[in-house]
C-alpha atoms as a PDB file:
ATOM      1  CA  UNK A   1     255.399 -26.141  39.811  1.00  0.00           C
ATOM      2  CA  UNK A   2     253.956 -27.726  36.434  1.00  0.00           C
ATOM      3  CA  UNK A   3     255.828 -30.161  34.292  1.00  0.00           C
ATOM      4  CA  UNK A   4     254.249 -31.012  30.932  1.00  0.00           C
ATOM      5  CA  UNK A   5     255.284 -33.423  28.273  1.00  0.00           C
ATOM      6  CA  UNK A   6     253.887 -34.157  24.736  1.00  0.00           C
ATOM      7  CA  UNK A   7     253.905 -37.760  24.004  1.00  0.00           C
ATOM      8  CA  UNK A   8     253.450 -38.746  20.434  1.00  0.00           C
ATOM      9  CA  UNK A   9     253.152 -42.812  20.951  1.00  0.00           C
ATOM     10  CA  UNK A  10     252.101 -45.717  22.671  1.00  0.00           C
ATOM     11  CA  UNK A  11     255.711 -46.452  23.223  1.00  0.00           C
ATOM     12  CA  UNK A  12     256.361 -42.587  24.833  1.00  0.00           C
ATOM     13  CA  UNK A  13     253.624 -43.670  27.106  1.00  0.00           C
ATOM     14  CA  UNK A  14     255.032 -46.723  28.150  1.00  0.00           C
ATOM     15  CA  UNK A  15     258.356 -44.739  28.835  1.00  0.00           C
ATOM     16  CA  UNK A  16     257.059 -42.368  30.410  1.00  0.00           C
ATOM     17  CA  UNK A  17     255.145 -44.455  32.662  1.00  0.00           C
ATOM     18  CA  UNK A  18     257.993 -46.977  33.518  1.00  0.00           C
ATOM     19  CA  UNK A  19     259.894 -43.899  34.503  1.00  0.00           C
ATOM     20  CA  UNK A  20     257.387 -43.069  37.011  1.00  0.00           C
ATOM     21  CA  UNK A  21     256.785 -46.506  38.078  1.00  0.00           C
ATOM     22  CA  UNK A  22     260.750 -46.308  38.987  1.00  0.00           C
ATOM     23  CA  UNK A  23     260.466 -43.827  41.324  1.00  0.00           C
ATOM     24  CA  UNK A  24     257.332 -44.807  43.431  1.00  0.00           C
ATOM     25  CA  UNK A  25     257.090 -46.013  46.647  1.00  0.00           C
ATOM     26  CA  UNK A  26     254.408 -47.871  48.532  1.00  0.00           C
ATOM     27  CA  UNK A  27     251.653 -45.222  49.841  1.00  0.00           C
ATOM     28  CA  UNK A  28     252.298 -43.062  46.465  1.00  0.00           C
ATOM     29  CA  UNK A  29     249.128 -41.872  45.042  1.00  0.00           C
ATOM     30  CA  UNK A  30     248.892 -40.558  41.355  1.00  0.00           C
ATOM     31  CA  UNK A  31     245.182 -38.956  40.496  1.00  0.00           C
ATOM     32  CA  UNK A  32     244.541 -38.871  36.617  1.00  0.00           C
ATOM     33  CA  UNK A  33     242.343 -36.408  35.122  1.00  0.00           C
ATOM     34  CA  UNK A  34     241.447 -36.239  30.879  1.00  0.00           C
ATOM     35  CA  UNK A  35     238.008 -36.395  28.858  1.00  0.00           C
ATOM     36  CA  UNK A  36     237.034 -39.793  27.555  1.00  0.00           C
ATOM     37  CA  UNK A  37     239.479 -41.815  25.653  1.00  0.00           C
ATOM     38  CA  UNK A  38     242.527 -39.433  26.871  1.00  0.00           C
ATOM     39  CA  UNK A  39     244.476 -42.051  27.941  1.00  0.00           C
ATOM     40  CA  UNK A  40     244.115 -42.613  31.625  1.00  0.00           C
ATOM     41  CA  UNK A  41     244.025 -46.320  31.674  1.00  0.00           C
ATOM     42  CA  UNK A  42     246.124 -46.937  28.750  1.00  0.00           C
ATOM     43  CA  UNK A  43     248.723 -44.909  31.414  1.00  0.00           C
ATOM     44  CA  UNK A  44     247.491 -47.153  34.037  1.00  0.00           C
ATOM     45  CA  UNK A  45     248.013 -49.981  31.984  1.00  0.00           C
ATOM     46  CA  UNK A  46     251.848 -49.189  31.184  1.00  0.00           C
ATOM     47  CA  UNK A  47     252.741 -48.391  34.895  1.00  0.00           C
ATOM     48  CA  UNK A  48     251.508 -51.878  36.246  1.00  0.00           C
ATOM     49  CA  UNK A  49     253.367 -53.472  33.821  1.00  0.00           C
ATOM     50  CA  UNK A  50     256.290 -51.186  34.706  1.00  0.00           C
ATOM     51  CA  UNK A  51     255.246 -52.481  37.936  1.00  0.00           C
ATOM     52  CA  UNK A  52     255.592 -56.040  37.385  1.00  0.00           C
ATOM     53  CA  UNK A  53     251.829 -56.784  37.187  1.00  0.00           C
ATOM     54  CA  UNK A  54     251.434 -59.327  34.612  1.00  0.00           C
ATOM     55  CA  UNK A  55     247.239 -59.593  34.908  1.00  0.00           C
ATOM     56  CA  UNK A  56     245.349 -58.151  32.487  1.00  0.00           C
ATOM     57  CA  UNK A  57     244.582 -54.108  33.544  1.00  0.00           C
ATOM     58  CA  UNK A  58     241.512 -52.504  32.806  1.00  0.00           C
ATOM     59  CA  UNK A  59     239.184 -49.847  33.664  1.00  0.00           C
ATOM     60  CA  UNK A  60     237.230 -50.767  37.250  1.00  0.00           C
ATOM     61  CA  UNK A  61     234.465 -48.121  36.419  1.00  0.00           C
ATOM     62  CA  UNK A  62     231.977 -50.721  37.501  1.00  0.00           C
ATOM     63  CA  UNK A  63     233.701 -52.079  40.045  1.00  0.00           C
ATOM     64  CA  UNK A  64     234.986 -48.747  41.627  1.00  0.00           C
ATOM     65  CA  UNK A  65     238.722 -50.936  42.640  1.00  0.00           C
ATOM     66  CA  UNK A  66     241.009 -53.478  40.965  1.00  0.00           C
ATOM     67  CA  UNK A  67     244.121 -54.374  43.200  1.00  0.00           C
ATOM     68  CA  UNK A  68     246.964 -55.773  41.461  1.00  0.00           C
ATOM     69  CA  UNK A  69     250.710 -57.418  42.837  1.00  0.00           C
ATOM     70  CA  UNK A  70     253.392 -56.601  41.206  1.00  0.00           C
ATOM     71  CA  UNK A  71     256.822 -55.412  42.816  1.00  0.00           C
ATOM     72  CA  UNK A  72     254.561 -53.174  44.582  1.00  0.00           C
ATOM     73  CA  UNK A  73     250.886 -53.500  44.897  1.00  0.00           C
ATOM     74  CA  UNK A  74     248.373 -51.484  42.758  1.00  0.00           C
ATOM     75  CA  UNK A  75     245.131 -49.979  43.706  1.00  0.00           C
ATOM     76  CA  UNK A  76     243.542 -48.450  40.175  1.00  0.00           C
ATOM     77  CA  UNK A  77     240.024 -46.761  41.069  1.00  0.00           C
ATOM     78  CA  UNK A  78     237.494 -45.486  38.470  1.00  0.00           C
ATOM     79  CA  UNK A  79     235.674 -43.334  40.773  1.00  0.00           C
ATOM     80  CA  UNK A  80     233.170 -41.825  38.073  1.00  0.00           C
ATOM     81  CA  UNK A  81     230.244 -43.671  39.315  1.00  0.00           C
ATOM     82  CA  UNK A  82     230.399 -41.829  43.005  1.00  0.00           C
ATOM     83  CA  UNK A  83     230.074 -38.392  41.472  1.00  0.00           C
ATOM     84  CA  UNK A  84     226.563 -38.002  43.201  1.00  0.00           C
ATOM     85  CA  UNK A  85     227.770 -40.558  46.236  1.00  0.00           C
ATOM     86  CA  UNK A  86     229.091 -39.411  50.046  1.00  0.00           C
ATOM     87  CA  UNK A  87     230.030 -43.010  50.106  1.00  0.00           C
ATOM     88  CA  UNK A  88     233.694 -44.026  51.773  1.00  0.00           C
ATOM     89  CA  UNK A  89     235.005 -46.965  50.689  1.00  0.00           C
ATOM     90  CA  UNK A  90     237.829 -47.071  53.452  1.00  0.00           C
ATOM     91  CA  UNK A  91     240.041 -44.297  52.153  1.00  0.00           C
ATOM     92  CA  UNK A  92     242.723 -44.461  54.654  1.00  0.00           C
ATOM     93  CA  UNK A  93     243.158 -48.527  53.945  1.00  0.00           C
ATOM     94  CA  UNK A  94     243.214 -47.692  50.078  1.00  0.00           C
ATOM     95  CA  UNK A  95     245.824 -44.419  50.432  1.00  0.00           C
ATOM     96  CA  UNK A  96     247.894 -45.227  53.869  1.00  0.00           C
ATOM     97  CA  UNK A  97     248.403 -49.430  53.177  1.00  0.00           C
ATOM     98  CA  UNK A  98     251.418 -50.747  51.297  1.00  0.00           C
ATOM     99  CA  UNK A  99     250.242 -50.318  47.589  1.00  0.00           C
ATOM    100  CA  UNK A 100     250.595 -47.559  44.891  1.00  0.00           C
ATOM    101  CA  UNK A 101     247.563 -45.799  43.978  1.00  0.00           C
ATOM    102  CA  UNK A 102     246.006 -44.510  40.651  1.00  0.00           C
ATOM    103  CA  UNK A 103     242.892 -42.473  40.937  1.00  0.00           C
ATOM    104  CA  UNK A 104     240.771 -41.906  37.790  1.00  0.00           C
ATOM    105  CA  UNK A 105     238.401 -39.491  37.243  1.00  0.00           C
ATOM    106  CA  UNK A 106     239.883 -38.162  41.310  1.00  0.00           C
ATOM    107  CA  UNK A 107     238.054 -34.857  41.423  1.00  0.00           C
ATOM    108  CA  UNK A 108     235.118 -36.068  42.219  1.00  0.00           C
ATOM    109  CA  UNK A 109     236.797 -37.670  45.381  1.00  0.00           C
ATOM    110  CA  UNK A 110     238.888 -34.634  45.922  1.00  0.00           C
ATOM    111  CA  UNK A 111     238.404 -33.930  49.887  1.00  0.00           C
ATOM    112  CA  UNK A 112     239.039 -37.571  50.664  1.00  0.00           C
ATOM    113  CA  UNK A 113     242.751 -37.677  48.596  1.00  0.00           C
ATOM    114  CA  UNK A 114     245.666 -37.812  50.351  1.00  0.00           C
ATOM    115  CA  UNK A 115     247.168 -34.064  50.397  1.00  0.00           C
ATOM    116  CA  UNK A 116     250.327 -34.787  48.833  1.00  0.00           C
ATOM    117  CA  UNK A 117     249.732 -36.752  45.399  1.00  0.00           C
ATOM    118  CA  UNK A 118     251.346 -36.328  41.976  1.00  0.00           C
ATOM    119  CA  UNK A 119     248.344 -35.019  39.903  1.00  0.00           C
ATOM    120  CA  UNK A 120     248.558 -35.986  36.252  1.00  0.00           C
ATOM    121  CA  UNK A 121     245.992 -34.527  33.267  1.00  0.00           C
ATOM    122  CA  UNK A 122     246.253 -36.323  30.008  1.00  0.00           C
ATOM    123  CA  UNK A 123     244.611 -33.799  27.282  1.00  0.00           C
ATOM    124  CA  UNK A 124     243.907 -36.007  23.741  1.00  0.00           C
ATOM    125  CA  UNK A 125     245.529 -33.620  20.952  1.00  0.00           C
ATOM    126  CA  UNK A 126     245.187 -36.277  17.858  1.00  0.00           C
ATOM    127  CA  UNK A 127     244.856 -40.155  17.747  1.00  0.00           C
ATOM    128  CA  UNK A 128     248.757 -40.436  18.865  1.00  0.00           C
ATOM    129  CA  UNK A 129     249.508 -37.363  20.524  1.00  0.00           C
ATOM    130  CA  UNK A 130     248.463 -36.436  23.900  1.00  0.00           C
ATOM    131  CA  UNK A 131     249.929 -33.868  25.963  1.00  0.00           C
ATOM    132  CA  UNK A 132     250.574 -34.917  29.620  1.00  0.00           C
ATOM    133  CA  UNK A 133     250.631 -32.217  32.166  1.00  0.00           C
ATOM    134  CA  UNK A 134     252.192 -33.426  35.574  1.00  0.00           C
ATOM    135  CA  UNK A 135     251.408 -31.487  39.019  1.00  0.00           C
ATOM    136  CA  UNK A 136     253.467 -32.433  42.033  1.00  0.00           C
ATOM    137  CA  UNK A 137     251.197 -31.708  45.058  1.00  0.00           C
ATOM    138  CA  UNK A 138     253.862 -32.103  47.922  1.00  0.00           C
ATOM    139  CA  UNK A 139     257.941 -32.128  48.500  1.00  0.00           C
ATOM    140  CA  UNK A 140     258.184 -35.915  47.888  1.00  0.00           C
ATOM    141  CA  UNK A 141     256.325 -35.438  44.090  1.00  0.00           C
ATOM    142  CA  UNK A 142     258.077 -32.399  43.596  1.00  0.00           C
ATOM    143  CA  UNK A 143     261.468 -34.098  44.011  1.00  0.00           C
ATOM    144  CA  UNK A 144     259.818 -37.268  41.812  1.00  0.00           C
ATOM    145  CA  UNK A 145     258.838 -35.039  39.215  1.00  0.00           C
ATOM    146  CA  UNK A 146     262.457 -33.122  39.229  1.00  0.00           C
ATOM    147  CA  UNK A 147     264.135 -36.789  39.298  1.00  0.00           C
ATOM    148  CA  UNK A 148     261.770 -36.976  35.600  1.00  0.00           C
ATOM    149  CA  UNK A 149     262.392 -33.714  33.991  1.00  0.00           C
END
């Protein structure tokens, strides 16, 4: 099951994401996947605010993890740098604790993801446009996702 949906602003990402942000629940994990400059922590950015986080968000690409409190915690990993890595930074903690998680760049961490995730591609069509392809990996995402479209 594949859901997809063109967003043409800043605004439809913000939607989009507080929509999301709606239905999640601690323990929820959402991987992100798009080239450079797709949009995965501009998303990122709109679903902590969606989930009350009023701290600035940005990218933790050298810092692997940001956490953030909102109405529910936040973990938002940049795991680019541990392409080449076997390194474990406490998985279970990150994905099984009481916070949401966002997972950029999560292929390269693929065998250590929880198995049921909502997996979310962002593909950059113009400056405004993106499309945004959701894949519901698992009943509970599959439901989510349904609850969206």
């Amino acid at each position: 099951m594949i859901f997809e949906k063109m967003i043409m602003s800043l605004e439809e990402t913000q939607s989009l994401a507080q929509n999301i942000a709606d239905l999640l629940e601690p323990q929820d994990t959402i991987t992100l996947e798009g080239d450079l400059g797709a949009g995965k922590t501009t998303f990122t950015q709109a679903l902590a605010k969606a989930l009350g986080i009023t701290r600035t968000v940005n990218s933790p690409t050298f810092t692997i993890m940001k956490q953030y409190e909102g109405r529910l915690p936040l973990n938002h990993l940049d795991v680019y740098r541990l392409s080449d890595s076997d390194e474990d930074l406490g998985w279970d903690e990150i994905f099984y604790g009481d916070a949401v998680t966002v997972v950029e760049w999560a292929h390269l961490i693929e065998e250590d993801l929880p198995e049921e995730r909502l997996a979310i591609e962002i593909y950059r069509i113009d400056d405004n446009k993106r499309k945004f392809v959701l894949k519901p990996i698992g009943k509970r995402y599959e439901r989510l996702c349904e609850e969206l479209f």
